[in-house]
Protein backbone atom coordinates (compact mmCIF):
# COMPACT_ATOMS: atom_id res chain seq x y z
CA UNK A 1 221.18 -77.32 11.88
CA UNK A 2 224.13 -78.76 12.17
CA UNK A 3 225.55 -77.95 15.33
CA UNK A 4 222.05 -78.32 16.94
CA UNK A 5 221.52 -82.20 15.37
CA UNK A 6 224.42 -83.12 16.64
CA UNK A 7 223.61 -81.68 20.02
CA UNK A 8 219.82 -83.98 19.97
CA UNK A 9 222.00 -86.73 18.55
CA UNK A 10 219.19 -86.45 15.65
CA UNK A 11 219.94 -88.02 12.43
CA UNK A 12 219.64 -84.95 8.82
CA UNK A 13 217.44 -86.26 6.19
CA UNK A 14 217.07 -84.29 2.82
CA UNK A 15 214.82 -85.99 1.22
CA UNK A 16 214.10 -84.26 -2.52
CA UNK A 17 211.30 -84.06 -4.12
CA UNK A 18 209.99 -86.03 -7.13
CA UNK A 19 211.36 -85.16 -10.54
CA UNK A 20 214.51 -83.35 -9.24
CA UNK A 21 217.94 -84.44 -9.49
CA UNK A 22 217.80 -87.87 -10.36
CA UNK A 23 214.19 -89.09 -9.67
CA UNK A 24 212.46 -88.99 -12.93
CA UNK A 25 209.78 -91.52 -13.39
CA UNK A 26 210.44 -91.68 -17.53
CA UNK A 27 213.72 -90.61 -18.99
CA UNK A 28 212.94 -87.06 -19.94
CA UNK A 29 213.09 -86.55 -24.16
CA UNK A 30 210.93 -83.62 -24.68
CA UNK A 31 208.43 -81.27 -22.43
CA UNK A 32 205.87 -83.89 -23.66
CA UNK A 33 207.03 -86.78 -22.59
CA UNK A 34 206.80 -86.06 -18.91
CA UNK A 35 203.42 -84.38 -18.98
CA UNK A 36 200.95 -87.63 -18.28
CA UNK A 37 203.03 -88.23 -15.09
CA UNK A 38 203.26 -84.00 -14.10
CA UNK A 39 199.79 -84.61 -11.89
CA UNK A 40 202.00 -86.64 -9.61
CA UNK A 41 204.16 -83.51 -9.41
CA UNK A 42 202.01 -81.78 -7.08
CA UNK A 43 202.17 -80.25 -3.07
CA UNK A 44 199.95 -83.01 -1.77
CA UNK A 45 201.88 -85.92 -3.34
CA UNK A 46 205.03 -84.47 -1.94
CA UNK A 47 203.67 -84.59 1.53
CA UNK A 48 202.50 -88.03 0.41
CA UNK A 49 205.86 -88.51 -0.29
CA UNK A 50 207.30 -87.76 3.09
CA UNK A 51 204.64 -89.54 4.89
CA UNK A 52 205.93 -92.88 2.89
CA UNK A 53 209.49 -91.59 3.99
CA UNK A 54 208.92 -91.63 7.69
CA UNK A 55 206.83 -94.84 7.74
CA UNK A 56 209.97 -96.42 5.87
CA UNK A 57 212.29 -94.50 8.09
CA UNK A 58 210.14 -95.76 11.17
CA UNK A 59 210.47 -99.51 9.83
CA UNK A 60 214.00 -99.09 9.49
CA UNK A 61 214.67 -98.24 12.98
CA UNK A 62 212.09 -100.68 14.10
CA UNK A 63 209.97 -97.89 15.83
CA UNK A 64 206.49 -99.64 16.14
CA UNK A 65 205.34 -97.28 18.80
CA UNK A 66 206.23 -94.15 16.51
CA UNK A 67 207.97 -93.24 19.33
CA UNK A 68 210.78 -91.45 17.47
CA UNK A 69 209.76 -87.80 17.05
CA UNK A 70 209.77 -85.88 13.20
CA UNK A 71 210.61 -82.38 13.07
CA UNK A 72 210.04 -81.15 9.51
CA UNK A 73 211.87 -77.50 8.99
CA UNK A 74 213.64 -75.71 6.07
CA UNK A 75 213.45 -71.94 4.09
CA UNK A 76 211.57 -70.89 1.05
CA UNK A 77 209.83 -74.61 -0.54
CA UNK A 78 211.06 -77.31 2.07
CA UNK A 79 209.46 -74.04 4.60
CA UNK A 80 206.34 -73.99 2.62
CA UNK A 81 206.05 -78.05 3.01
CA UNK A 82 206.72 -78.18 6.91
CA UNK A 83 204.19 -75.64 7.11
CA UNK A 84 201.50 -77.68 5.02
């Protein structure tokens, strides 16, 4: 990945997923605390997610004509996602 992005002069965004690391939408005291917001934790909001991550990438790089191709890839979950 890599060697290859560097070949397509393509910029590498990880982008994580909601509620890991340090994106938390309440600060975390007990299982129960974060259960009202666990429906947001869900395959469609993730792509959801993304979606809002290439519009804002998009904006950034003032591509109005979405001109700028995506390529989504990865193994195990970020391979389950680009295949969704």
């Amino acid at each position: 990945m890599w060697e290859l992005g560097a070949k397509m002069n393509a910029l590498l965004i990880f982008a994580e997923h909601r509620y890991y690391g340090e994106s938390s939408p309440l600060p975390a005291t007990s299982a129960e605390d974060s259960d009202p917001c666990q429906r947001f934790l869900t395959t469609e909001q993730a792509m959801a997610d993304y979606a809002y991550l290439i519009a804002q990438l998009r904006a950034d790089f003032s591509d109005t004509e979405a001109e700028i191709p995506f390529i989504g890839f990865g193994g195990s979950y970020g391979g389950m996602l680009g295949s969704g």
